[in-house]
PDB file of N, CA and C in Angstrom:
ATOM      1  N   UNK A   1       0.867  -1.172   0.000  1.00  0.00           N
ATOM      2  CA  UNK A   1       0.000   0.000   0.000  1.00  0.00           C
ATOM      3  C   UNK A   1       0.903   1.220   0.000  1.00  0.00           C
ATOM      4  N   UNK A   2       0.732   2.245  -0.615  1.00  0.00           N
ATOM      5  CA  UNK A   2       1.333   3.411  -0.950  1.00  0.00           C
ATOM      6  C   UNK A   2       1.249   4.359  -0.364  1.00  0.00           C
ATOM      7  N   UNK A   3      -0.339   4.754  -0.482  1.00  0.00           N
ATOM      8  CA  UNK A   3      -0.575   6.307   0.840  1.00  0.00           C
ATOM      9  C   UNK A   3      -2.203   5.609   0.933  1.00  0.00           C
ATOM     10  N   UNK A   4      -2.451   6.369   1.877  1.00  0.00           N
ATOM     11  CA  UNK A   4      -3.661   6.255   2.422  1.00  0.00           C
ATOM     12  C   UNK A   4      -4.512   7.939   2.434  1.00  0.00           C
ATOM     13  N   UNK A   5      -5.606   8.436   1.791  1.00  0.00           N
ATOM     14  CA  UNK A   5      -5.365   9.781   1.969  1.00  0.00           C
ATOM     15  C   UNK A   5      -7.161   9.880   1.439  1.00  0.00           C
ATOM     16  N   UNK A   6      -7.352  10.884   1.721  1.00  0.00           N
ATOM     17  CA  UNK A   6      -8.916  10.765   2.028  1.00  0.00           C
ATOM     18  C   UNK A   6      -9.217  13.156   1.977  1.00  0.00           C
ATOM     19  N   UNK A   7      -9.835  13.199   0.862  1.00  0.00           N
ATOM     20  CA  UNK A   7      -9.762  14.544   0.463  1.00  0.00           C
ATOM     21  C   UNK A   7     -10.760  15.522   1.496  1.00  0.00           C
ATOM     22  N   UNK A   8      -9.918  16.249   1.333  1.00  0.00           N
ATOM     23  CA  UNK A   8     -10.708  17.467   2.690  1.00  0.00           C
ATOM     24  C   UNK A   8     -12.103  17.140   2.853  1.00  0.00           C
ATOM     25  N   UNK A   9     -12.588  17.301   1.463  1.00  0.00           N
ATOM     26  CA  UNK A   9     -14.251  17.310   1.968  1.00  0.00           C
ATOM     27  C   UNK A   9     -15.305  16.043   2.158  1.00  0.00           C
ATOM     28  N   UNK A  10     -14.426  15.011   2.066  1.00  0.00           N
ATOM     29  CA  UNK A  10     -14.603  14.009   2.466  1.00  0.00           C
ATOM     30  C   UNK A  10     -14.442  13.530   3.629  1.00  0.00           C
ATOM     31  N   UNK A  11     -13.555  14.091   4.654  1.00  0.00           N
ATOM     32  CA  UNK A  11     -12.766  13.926   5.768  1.00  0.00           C
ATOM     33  C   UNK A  11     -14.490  14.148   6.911  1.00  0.00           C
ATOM     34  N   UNK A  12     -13.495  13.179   7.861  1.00  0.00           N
ATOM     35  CA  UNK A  12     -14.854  12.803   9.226  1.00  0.00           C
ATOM     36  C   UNK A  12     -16.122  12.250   9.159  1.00  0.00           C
ATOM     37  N   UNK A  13     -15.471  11.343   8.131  1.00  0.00           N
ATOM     38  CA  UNK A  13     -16.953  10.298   7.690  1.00  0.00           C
ATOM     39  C   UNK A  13     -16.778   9.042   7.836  1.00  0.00           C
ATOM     40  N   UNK A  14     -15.418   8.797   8.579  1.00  0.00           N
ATOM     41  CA  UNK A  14     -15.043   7.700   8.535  1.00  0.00           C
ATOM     42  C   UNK A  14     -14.140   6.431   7.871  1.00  0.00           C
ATOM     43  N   UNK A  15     -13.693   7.495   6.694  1.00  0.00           N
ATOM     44  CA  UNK A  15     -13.489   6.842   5.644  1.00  0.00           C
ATOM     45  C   UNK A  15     -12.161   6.557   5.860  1.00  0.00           C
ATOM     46  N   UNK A  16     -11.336   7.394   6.670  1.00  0.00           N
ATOM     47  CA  UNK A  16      -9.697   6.569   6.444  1.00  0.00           C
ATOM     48  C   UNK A  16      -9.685   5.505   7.500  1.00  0.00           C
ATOM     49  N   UNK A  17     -10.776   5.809   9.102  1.00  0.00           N
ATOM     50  CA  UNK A  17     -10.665   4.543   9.812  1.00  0.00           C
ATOM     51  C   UNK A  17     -10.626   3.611   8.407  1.00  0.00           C
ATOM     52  N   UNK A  18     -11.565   3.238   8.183  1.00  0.00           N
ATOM     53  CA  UNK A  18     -12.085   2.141   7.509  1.00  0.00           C
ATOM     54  C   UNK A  18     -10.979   1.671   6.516  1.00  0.00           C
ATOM     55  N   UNK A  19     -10.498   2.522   5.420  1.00  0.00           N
ATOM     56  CA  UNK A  19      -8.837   2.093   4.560  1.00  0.00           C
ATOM     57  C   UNK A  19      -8.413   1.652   5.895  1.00  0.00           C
ATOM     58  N   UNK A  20      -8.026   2.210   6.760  1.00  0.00           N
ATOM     59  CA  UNK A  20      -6.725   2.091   7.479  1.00  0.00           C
ATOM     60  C   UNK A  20      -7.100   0.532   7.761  1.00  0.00           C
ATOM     61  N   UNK A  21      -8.573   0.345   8.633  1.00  0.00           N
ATOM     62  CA  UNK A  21      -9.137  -1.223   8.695  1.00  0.00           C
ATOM     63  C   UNK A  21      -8.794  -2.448   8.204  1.00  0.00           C
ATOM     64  N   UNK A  22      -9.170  -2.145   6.238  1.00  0.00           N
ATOM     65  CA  UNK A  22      -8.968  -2.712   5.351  1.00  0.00           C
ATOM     66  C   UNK A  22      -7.708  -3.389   5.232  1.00  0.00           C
ATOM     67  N   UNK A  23      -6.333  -2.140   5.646  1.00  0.00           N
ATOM     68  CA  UNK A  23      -4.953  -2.612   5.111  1.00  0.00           C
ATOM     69  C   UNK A  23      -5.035  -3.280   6.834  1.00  0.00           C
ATOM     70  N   UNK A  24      -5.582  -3.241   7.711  1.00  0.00           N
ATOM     71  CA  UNK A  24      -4.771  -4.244   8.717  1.00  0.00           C
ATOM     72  C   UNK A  24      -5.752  -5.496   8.567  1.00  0.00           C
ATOM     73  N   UNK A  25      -6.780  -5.993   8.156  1.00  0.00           N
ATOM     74  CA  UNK A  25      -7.302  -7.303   7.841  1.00  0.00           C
ATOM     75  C   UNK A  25      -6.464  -7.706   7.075  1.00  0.00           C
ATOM     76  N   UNK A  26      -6.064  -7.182   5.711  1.00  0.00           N
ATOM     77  CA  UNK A  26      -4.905  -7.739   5.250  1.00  0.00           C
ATOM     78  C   UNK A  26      -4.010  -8.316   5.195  1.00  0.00           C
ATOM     79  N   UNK A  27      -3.320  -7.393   6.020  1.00  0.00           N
ATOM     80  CA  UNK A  27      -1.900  -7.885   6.588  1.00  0.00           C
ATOM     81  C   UNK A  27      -2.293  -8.590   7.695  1.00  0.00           C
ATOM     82  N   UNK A  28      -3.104  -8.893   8.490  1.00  0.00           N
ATOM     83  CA  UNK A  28      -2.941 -10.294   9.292  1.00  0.00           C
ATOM     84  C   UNK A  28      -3.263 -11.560   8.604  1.00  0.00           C
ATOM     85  N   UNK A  29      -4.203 -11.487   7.303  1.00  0.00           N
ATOM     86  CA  UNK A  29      -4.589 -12.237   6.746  1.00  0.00           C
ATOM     87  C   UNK A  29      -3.299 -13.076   6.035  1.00  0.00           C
ATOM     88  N   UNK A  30      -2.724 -11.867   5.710  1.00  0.00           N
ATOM     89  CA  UNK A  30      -0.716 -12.316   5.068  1.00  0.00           C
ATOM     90  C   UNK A  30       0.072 -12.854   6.914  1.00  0.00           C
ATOM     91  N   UNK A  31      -0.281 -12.629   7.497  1.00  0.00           N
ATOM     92  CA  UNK A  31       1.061 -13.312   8.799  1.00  0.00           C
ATOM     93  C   UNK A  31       1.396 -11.830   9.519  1.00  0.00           C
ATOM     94  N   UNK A  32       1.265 -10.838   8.948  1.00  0.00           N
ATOM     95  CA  UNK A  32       2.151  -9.921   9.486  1.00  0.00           C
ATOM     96  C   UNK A  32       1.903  -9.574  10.937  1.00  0.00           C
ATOM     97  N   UNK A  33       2.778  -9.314  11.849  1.00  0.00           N
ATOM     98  CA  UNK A  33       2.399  -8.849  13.157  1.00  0.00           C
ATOM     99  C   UNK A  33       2.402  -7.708  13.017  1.00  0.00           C
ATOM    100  N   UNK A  34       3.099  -6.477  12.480  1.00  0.00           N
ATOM    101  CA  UNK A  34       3.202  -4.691  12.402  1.00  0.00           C
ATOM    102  C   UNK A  34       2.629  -4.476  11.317  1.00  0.00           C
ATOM    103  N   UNK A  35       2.825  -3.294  10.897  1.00  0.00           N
ATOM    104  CA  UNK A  35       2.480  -2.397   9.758  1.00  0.00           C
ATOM    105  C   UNK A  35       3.672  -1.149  10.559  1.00  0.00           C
ATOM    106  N   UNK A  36       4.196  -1.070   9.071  1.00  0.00           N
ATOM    107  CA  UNK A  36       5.360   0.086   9.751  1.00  0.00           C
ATOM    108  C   UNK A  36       5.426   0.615   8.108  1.00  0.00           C
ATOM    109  N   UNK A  37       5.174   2.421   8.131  1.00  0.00           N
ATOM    110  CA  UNK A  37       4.979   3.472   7.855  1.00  0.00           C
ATOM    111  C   UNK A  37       5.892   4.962   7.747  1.00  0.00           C
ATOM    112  N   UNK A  38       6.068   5.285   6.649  1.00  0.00           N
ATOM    113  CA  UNK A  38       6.519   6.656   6.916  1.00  0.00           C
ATOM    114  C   UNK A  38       5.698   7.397   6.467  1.00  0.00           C
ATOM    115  N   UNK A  39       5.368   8.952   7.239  1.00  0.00           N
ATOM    116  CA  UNK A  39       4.310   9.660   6.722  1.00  0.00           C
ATOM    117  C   UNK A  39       4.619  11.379   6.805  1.00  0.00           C
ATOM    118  N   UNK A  40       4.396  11.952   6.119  1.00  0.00           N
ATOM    119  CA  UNK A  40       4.614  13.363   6.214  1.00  0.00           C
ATOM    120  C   UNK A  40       4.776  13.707   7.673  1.00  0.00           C
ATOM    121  N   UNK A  41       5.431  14.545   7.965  1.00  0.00           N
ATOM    122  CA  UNK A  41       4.728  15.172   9.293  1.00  0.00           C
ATOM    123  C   UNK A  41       3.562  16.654   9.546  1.00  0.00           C
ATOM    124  N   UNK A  42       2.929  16.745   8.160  1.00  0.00           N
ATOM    125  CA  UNK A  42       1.786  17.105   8.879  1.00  0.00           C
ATOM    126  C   UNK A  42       0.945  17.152   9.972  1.00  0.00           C
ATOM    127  N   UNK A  43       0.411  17.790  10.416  1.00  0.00           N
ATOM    128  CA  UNK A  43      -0.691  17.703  11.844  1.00  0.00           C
ATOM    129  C   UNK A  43      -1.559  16.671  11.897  1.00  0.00           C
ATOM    130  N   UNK A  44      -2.202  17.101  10.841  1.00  0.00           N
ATOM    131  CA  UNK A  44      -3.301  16.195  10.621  1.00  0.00           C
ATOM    132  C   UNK A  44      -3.021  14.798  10.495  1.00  0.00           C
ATOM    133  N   UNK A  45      -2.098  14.511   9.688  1.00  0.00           N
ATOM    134  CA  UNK A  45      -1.399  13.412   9.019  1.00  0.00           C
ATOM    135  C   UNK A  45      -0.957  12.673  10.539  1.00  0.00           C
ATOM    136  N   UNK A  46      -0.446  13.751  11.829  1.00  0.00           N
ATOM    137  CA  UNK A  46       0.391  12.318  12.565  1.00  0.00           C
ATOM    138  C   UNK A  46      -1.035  12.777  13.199  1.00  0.00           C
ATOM    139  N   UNK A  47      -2.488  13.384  13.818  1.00  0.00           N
ATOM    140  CA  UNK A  47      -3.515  12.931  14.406  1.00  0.00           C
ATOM    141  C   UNK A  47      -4.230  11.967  13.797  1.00  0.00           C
ATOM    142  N   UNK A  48      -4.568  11.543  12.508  1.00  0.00           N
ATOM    143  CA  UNK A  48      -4.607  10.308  11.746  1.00  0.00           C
ATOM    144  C   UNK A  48      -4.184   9.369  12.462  1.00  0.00           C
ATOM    145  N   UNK A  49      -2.959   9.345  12.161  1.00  0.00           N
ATOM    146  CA  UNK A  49      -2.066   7.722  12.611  1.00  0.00           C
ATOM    147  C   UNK A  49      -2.202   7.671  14.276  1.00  0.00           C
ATOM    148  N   UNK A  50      -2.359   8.860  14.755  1.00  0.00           N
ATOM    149  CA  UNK A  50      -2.038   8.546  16.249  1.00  0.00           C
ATOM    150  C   UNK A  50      -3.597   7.953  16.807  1.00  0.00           C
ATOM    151  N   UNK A  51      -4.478   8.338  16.050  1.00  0.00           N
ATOM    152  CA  UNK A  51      -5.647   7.814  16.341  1.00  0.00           C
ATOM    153  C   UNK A  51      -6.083   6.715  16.342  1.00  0.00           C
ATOM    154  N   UNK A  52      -5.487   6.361  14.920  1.00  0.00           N
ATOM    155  CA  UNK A  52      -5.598   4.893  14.201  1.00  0.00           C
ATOM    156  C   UNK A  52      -4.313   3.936  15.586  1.00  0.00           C
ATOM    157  N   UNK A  53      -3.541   4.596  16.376  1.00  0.00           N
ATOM    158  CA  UNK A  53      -3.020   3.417  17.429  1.00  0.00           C
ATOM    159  C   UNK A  53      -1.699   3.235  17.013  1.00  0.00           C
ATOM    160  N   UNK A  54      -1.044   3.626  15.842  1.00  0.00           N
ATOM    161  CA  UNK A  54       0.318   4.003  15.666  1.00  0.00           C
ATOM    162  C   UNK A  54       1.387   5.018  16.756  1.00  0.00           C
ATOM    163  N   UNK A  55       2.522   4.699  16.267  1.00  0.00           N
ATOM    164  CA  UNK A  55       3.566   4.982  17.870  1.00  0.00           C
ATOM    165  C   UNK A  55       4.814   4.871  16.349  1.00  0.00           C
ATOM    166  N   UNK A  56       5.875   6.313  17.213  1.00  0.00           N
ATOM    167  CA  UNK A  56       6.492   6.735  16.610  1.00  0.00           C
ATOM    168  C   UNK A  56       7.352   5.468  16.613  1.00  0.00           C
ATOM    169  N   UNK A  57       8.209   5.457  15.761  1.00  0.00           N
ATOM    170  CA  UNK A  57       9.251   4.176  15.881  1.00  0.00           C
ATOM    171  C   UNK A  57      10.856   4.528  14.764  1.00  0.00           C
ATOM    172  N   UNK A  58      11.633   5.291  15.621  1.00  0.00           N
ATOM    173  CA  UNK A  58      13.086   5.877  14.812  1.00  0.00           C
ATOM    174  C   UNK A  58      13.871   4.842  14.776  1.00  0.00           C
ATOM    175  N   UNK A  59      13.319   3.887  15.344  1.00  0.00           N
ATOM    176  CA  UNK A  59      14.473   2.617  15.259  1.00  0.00           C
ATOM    177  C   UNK A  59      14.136   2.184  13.974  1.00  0.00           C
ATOM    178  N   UNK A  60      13.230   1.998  13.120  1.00  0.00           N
ATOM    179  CA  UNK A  60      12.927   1.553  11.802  1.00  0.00           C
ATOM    180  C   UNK A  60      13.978   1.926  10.816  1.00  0.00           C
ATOM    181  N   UNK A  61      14.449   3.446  11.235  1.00  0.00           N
ATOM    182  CA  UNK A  61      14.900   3.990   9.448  1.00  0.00           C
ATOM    183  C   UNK A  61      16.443   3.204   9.638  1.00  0.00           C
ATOM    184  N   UNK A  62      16.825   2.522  10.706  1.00  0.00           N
ATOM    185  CA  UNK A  62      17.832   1.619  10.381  1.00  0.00           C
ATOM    186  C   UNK A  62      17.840   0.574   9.459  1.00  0.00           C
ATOM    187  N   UNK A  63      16.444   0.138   9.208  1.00  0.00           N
ATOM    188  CA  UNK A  63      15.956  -1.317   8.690  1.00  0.00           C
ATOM    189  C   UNK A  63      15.710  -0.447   7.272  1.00  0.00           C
ATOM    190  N   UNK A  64      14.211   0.334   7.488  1.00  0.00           N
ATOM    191  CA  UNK A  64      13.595   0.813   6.682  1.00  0.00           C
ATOM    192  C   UNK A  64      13.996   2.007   6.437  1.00  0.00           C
ATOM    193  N   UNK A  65      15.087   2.576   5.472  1.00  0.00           N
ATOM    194  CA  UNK A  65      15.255   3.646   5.355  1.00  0.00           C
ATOM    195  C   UNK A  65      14.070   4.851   4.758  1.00  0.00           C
ATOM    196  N   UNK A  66      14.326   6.167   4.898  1.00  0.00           N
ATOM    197  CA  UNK A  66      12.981   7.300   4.565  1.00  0.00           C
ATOM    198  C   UNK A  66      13.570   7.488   3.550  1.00  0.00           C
ATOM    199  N   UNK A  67      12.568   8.079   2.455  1.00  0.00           N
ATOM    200  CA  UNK A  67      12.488   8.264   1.421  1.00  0.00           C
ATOM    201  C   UNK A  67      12.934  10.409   1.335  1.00  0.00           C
ATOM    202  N   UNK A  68      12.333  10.457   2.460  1.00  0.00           N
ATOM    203  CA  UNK A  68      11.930  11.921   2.272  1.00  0.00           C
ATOM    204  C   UNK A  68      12.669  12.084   4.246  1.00  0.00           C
ATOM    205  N   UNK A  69      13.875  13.115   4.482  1.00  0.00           N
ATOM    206  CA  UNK A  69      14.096  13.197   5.820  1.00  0.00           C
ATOM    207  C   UNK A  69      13.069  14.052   6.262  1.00  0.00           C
ATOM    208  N   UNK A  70      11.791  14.496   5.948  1.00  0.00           N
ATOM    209  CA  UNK A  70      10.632  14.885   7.021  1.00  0.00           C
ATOM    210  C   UNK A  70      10.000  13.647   7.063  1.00  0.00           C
ATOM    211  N   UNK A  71      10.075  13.005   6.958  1.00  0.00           N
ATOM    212  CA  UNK A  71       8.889  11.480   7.058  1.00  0.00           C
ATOM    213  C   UNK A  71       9.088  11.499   8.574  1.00  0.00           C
ATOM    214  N   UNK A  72       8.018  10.534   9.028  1.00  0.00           N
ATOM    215  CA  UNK A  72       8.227  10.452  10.346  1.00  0.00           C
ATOM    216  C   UNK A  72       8.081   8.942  10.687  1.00  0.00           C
ATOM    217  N   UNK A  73       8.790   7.916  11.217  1.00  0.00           N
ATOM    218  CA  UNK A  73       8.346   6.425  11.080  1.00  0.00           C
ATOM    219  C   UNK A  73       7.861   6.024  12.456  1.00  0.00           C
ATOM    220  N   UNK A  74       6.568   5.571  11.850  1.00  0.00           N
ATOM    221  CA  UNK A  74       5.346   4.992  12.430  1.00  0.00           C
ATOM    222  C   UNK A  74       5.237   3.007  12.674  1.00  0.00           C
ATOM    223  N   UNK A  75       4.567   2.882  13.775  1.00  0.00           N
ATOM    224  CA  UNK A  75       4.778   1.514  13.776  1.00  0.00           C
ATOM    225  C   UNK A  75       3.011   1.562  14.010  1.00  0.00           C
ATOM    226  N   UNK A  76       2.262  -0.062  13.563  1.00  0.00           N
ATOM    227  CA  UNK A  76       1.430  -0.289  14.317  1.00  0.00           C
ATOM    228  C   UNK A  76       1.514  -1.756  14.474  1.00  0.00           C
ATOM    229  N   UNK A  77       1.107  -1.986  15.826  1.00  0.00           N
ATOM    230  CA  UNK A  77       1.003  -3.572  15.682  1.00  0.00           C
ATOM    231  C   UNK A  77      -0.562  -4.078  15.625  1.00  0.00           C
ATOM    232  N   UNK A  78      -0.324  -4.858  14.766  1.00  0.00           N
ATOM    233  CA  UNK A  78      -1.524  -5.882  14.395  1.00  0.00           C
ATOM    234  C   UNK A  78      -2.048  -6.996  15.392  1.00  0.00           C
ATOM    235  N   UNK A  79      -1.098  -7.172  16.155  1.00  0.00           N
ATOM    236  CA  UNK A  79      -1.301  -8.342  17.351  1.00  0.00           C
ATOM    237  C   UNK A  79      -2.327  -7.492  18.815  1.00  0.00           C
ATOM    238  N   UNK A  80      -2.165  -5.970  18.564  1.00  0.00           N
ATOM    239  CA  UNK A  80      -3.388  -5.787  19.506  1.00  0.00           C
ATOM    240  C   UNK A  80      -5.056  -5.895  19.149  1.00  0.00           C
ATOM    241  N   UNK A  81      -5.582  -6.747  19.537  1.00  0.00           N
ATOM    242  CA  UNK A  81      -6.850  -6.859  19.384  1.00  0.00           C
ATOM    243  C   UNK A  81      -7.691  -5.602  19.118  1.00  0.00           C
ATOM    244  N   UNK A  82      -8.437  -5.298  18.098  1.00  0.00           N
ATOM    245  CA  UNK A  82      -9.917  -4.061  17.827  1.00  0.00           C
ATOM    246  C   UNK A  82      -9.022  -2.813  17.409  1.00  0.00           C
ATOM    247  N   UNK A  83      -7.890  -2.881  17.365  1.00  0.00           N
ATOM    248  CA  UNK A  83      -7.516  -1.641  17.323  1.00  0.00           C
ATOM    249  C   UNK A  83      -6.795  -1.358  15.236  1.00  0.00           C
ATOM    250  N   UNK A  84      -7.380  -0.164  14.989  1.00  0.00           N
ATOM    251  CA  UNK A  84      -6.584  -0.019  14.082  1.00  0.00           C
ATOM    252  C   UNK A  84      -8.526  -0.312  12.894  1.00  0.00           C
ATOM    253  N   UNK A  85      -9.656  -0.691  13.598  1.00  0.00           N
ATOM    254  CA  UNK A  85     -11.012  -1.021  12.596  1.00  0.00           C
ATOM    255  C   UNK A  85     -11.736   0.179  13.320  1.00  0.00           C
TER     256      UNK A  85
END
């Protein structure tokens, strides 16, 4: 998955919970225990992720290098139950 992004006037309807949902049925459906992310650091962008149950994680860009040095790397884990639908 590439970006996740949901246009102003669309926004607070629910609609990126629900993507965001989508990509973690997924990926447990594949094995995965995380989902790990780099994302603008916009406002909005890290109240998104922080909502959705994501947690900063700088230990990544050792593994996962950034594309862009404003990215900000995000972890979520999939192994906590309800979280992330």
């Amino acid at each position: 998955l590439d970006k996740i992004h949901v246009s102003r006037p669309m926004r607070r309807r629910g609609l990126g919970r629900g993507l965001f949902g989508l990509a973690c049925e997924a990926a447990r459906r594949m094995g995965a225990s995380y989902l790990f992310m780099a994302t603008n650091p916009a406002q909005a962008t890290q109240l998104y992720y922080r909502a959705m149950g994501c947690r900063l994680a700088p230990e990544l860009t050792a593994v996962f290098p950034l594309e862009d040095d404003t990215d900000l790397p995000l972890r979520f884990d999939l192994r906590v139950e309800g979280e992330g639908m």
